[in-house]
N, C-alpha and C. Protein backbone atom coordinates (compact mmCIF):
# COMPACT_ATOMS: atom_id res chain seq x y z
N UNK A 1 212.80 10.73 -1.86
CA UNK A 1 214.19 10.95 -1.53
C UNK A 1 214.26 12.02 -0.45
N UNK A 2 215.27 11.80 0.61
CA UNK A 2 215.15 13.25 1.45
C UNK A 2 216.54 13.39 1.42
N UNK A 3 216.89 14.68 1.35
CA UNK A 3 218.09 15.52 1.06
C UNK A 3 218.64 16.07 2.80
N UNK A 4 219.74 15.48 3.37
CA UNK A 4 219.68 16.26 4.56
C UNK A 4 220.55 17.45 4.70
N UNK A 5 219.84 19.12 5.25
CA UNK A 5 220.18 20.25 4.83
C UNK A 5 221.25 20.67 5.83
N UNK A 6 220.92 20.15 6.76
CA UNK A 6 221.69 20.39 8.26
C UNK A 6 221.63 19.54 9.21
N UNK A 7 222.59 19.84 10.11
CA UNK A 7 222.74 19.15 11.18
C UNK A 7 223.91 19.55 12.21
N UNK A 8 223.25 19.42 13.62
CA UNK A 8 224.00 19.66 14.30
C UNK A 8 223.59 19.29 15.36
N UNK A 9 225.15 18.83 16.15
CA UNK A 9 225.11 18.20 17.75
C UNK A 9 225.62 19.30 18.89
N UNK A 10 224.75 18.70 19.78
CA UNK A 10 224.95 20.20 20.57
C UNK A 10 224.89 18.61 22.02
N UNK A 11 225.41 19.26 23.08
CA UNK A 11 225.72 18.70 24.15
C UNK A 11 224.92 19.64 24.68
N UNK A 12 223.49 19.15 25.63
CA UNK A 12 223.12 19.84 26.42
C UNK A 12 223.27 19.49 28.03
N UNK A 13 223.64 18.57 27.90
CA UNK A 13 223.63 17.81 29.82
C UNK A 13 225.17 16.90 29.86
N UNK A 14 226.02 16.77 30.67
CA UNK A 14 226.77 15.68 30.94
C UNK A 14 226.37 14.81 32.05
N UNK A 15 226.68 13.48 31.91
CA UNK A 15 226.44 12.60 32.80
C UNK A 15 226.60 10.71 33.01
N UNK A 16 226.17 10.30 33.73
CA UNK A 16 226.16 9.13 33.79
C UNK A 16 224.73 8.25 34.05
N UNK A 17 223.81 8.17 33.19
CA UNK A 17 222.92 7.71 32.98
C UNK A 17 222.77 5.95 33.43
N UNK A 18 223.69 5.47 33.70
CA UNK A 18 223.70 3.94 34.13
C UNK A 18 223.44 3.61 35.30
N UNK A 19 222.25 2.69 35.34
CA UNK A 19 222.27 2.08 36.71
C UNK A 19 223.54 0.92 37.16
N UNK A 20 223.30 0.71 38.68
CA UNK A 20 224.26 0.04 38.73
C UNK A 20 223.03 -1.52 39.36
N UNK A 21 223.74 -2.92 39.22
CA UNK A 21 223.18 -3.94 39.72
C UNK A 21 222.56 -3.65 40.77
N UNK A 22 220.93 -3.57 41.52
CA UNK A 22 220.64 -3.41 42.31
C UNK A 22 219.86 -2.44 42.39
N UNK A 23 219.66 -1.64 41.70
CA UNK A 23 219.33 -0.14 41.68
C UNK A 23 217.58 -0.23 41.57
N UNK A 24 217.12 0.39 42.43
CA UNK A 24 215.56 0.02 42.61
C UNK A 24 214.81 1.80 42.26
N UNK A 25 215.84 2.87 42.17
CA UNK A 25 214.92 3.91 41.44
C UNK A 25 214.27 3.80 40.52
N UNK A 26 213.03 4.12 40.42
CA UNK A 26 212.13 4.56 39.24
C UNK A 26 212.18 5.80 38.53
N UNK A 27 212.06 5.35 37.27
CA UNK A 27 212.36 6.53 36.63
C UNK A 27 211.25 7.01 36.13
N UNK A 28 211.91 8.47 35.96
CA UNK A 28 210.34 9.52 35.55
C UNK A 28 210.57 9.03 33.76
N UNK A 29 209.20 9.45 33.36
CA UNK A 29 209.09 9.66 31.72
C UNK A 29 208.77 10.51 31.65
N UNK A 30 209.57 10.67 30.02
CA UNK A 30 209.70 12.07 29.49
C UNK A 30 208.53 12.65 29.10
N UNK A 31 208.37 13.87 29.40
CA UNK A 31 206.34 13.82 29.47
C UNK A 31 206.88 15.95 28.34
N UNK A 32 207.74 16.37 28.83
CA UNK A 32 207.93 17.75 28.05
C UNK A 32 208.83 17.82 26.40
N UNK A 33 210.08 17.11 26.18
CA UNK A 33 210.38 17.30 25.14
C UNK A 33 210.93 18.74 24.95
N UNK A 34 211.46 18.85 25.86
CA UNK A 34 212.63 19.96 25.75
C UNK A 34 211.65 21.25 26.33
N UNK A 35 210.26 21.36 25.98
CA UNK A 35 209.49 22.45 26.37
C UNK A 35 209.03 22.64 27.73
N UNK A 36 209.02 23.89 27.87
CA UNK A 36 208.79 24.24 29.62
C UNK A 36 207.08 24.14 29.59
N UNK A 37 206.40 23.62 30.78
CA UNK A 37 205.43 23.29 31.29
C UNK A 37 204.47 24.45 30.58
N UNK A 38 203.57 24.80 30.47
CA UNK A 38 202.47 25.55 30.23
C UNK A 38 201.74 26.92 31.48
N UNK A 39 202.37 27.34 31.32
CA UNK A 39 201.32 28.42 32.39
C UNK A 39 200.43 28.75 32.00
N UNK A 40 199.06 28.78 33.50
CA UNK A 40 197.42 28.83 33.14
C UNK A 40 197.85 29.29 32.24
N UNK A 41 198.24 30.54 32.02
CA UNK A 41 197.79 31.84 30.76
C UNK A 41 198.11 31.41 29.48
N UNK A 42 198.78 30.28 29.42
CA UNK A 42 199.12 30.13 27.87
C UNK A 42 198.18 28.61 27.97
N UNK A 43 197.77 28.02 28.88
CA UNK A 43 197.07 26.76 28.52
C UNK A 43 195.72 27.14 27.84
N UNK A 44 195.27 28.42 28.53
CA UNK A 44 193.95 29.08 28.27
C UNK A 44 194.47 30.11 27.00
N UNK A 45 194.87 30.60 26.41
CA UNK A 45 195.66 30.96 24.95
C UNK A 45 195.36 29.77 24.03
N UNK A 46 195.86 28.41 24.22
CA UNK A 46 196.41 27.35 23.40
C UNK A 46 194.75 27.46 23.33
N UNK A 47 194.08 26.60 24.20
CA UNK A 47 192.63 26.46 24.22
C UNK A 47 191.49 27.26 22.91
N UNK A 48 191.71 28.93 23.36
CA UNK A 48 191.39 30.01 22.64
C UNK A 48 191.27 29.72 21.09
N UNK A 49 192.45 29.13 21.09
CA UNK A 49 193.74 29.24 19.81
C UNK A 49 192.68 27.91 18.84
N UNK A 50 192.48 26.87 19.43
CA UNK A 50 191.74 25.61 18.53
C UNK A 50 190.77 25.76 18.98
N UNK A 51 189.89 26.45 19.67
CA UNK A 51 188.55 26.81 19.54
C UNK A 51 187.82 27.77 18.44
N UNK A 52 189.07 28.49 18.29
CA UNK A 52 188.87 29.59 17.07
C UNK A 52 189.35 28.88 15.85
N UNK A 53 190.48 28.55 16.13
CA UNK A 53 190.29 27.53 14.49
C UNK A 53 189.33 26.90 13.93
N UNK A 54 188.91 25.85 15.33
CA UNK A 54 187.76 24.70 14.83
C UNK A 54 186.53 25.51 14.55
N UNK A 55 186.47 26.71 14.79
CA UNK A 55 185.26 27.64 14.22
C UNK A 55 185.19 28.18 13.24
N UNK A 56 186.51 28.57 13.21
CA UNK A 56 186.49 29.45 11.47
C UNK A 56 186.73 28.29 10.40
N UNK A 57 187.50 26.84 10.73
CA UNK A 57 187.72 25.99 9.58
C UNK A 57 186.77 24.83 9.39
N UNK A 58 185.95 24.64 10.69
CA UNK A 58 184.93 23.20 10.49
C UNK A 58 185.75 22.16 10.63
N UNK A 59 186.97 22.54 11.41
CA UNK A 59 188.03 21.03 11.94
C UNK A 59 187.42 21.10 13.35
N UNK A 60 188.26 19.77 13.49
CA UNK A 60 188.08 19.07 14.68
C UNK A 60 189.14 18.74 15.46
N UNK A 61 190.18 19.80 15.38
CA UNK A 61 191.70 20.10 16.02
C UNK A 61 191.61 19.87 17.45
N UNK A 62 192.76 19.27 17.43
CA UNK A 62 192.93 19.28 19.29
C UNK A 62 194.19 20.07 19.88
N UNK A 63 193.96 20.43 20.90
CA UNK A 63 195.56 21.05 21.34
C UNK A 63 196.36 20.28 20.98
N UNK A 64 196.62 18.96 21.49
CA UNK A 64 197.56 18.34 20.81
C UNK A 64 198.23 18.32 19.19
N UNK A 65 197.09 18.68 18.38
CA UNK A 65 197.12 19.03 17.10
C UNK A 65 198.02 20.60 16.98
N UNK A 66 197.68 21.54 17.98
CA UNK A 66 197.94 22.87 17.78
C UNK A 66 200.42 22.76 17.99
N UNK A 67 200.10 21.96 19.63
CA UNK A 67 200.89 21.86 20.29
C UNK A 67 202.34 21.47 19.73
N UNK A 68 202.10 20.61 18.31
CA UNK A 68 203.11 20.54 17.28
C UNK A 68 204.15 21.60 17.10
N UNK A 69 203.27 22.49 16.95
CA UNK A 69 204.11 23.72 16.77
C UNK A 69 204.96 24.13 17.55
N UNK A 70 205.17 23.67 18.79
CA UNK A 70 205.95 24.02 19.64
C UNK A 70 206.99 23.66 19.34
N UNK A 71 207.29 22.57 18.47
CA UNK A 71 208.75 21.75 17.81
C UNK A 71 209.29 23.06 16.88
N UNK A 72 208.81 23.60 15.86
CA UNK A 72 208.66 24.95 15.34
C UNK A 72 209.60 25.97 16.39
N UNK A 73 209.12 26.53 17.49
CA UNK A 73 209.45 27.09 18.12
C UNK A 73 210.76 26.64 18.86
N UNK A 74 211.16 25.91 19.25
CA UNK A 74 212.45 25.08 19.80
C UNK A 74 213.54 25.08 19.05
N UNK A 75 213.16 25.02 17.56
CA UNK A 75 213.83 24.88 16.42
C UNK A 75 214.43 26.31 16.31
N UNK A 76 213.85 27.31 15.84
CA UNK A 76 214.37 28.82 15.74
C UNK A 76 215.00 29.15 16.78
N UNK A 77 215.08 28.90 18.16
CA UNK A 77 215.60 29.61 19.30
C UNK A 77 216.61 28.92 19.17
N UNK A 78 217.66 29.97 18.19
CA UNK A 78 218.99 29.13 17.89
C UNK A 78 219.95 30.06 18.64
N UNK A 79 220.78 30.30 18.67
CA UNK A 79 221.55 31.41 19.69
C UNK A 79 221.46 32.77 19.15
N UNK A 80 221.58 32.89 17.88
CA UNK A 80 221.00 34.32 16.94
C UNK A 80 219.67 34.62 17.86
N UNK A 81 218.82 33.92 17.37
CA UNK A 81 217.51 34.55 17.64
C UNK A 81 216.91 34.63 19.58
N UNK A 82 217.98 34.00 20.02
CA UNK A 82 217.73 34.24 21.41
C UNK A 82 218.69 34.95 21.74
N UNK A 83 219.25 35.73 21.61
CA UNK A 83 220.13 37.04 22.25
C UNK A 83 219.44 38.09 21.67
N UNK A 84 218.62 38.02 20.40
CA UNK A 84 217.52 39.01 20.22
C UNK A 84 216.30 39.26 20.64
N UNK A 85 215.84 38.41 20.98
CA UNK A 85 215.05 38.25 22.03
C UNK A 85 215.52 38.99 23.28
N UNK A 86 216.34 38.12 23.93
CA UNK A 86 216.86 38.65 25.27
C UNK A 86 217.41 40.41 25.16
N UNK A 87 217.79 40.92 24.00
CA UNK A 87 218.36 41.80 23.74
C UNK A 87 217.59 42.92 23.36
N UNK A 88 216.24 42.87 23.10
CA UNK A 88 215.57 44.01 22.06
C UNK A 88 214.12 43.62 23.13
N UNK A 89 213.91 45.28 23.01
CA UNK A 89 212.27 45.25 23.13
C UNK A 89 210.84 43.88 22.26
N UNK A 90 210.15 43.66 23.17
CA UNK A 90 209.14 43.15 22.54
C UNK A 90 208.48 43.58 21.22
N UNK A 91 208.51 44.63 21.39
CA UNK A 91 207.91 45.01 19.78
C UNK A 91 208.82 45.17 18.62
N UNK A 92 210.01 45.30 19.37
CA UNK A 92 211.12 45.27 18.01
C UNK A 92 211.67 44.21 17.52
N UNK A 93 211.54 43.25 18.63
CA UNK A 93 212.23 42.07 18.39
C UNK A 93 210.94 40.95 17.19
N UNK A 94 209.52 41.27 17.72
CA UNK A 94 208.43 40.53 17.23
C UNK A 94 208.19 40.33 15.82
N UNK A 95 208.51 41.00 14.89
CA UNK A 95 208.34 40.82 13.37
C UNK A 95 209.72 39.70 12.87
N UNK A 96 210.61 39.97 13.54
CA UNK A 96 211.92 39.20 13.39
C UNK A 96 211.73 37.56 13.72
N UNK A 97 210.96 37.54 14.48
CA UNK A 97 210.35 36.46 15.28
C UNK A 97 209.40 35.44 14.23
N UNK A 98 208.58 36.91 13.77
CA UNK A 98 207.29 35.97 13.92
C UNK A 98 207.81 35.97 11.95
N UNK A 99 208.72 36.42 11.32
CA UNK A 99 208.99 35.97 10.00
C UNK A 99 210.05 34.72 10.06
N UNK A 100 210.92 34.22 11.56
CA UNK A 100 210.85 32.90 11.63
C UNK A 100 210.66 31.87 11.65
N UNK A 101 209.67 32.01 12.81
CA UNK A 101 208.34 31.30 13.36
C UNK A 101 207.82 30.95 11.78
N UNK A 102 207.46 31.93 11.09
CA UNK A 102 206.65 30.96 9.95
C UNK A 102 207.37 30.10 8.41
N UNK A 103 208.71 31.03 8.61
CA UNK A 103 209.91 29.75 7.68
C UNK A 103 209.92 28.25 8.55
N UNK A 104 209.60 28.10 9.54
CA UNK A 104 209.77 27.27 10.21
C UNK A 104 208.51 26.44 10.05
N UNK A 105 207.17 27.06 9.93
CA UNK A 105 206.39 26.43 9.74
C UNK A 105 206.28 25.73 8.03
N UNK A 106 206.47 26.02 7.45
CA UNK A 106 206.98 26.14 5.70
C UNK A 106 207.71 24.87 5.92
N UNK A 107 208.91 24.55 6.74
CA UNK A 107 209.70 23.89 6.78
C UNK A 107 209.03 22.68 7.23
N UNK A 108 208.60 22.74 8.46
CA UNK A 108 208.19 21.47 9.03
C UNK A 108 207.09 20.98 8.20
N UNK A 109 205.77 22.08 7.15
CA UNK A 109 205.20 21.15 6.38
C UNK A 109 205.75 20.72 5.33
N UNK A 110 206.67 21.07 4.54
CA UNK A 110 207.24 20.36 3.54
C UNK A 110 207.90 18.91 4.21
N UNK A 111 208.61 18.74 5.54
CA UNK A 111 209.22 17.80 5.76
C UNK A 111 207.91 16.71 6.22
N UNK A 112 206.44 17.34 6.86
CA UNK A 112 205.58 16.24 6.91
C UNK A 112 205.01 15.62 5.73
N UNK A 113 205.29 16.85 4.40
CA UNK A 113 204.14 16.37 2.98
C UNK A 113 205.08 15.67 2.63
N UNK A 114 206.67 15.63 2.50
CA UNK A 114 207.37 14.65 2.15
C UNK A 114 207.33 13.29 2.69
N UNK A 115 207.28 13.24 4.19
CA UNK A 115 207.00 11.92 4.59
C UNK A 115 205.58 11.62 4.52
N UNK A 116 204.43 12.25 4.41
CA UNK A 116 203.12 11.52 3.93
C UNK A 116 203.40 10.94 2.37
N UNK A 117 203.93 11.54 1.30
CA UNK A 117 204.23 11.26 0.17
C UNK A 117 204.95 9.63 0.05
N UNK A 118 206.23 9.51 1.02
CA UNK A 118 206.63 8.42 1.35
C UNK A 118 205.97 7.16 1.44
N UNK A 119 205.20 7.86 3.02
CA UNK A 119 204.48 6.68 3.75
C UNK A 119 203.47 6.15 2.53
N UNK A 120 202.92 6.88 2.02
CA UNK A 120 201.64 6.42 1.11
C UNK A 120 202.23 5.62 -0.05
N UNK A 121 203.00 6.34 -0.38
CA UNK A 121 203.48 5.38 -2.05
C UNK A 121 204.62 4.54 -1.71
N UNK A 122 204.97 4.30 -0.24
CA UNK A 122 206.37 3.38 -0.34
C UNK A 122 205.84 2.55 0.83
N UNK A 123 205.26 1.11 0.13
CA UNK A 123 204.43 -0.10 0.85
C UNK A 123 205.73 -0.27 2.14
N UNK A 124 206.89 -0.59 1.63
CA UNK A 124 208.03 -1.51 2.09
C UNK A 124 208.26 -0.38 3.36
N UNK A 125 208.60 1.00 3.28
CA UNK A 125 208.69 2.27 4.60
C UNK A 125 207.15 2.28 5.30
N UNK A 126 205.90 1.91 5.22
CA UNK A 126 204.88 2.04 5.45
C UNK A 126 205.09 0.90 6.42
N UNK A 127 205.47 -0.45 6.00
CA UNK A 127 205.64 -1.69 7.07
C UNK A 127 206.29 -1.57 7.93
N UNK A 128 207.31 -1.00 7.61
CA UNK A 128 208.63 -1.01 8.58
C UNK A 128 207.95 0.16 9.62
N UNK A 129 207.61 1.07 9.51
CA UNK A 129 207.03 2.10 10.53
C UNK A 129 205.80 1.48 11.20
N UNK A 130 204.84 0.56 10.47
CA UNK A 130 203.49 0.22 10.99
C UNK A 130 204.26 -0.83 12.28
N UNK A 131 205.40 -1.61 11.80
CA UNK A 131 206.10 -2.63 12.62
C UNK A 131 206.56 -2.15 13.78
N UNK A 132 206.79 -0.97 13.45
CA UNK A 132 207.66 0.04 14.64
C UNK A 132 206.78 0.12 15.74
N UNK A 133 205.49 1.10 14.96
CA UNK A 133 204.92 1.51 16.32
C UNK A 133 203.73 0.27 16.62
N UNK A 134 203.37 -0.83 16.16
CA UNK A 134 202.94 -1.86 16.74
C UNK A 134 203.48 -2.53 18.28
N UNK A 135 204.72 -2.56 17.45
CA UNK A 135 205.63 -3.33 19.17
C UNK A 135 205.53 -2.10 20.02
N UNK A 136 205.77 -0.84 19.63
CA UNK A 136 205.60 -0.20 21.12
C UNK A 136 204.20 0.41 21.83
N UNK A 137 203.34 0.03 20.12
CA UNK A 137 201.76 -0.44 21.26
C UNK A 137 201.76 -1.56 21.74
N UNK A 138 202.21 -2.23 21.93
CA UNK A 138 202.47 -4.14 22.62
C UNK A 138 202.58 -3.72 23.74
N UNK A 139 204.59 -3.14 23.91
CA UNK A 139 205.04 -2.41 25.01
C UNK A 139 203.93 -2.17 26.23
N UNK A 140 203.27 -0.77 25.70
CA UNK A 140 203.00 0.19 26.24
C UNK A 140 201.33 -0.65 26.85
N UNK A 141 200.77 -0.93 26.13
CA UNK A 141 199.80 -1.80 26.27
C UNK A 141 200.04 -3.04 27.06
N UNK A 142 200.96 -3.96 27.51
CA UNK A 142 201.23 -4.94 28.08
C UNK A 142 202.13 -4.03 29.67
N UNK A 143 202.55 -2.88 29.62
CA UNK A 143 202.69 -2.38 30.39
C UNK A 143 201.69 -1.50 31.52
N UNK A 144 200.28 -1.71 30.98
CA UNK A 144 199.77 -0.73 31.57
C UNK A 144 198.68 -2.03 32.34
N UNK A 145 198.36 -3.27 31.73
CA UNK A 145 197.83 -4.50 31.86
C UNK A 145 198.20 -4.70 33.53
N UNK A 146 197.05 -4.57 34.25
CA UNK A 146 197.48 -4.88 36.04
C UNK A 146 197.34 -6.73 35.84
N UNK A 147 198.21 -6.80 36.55
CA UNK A 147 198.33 -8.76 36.97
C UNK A 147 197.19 -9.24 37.32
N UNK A 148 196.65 -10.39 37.32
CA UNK A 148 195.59 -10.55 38.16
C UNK A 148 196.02 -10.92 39.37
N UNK A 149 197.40 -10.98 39.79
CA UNK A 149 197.22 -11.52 41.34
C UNK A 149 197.53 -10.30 41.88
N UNK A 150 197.30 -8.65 41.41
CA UNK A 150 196.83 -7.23 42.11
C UNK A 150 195.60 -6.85 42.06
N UNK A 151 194.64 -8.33 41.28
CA UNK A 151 193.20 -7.79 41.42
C UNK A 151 192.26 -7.71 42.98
């Protein structure tokens, strides 16, 4: 069963997203997810970060594995906690932070052990998701397939 605790809509962009008949732009894909690009210094951090894990735990983590967490982080920077930020020294603001940062982590694993719990014991939600992301490996896979008359 999932219980929903909150919710909220927030308008971040206005616009008109429709092409019109004719329209030959290509569009970019969404490659960030709300998060700003990586600078060296934090790509080489992240790196640091699952090199030292996969040492102290005997995993086989990938950034991508680490990089989750960034959903974590997106999540707390709610308008409270970003005017404190913006508002307070680094060191004063950092315990405030980082006792977010980890309700947040608390949060997001209870909401993944709940849906592993799901997926595993509920055949009928297990299909319907395996169905899901099948067609958009089809998609994505029949999209990437060059023609043979560009061979």
């Amino acid at each position: 069963m999932l219980a929903l605790q909150a919710f909220r809509v927030e308008q971040k962009e206005k616009g008109d997203a429709s092409l019109s008949p004719g329209d030959r732009q290509e569009l970019k894909p969404i490659n960030e997810f709300g998060a700003k690009p990586y600078t060296e210094d934090e790509k080489i951090s992240l790196s640091e970060i699952v090199k030292s894990f996969n040492e102290r735990h005997g995993t086989e983590l990938t950034e991508a594995d680490i990089l989750r967490l960034e959903q974590v982080n997106q999540d707390i920077l709610e308008p409270d906690m970003v005017e404190m930020i913006r508002n307070n020294p680094q060191d004063v603001v950092y315990s405030a932070y980082s006792q977010t940062f980890f309700q947040g982590l608390i949060r997001m694993f209870q909401r993944e052990n709940e849906m592993k719990n799901i997926i595993l014991a509920d055949a009928d939600v297990r299909e319907k998701a395996t169905k899901h992301f099948f067609g958009r490996a089809l998609r994505e896979v029949r999209e990437r397939a060059t023609p043979l008359s560009k061979l």
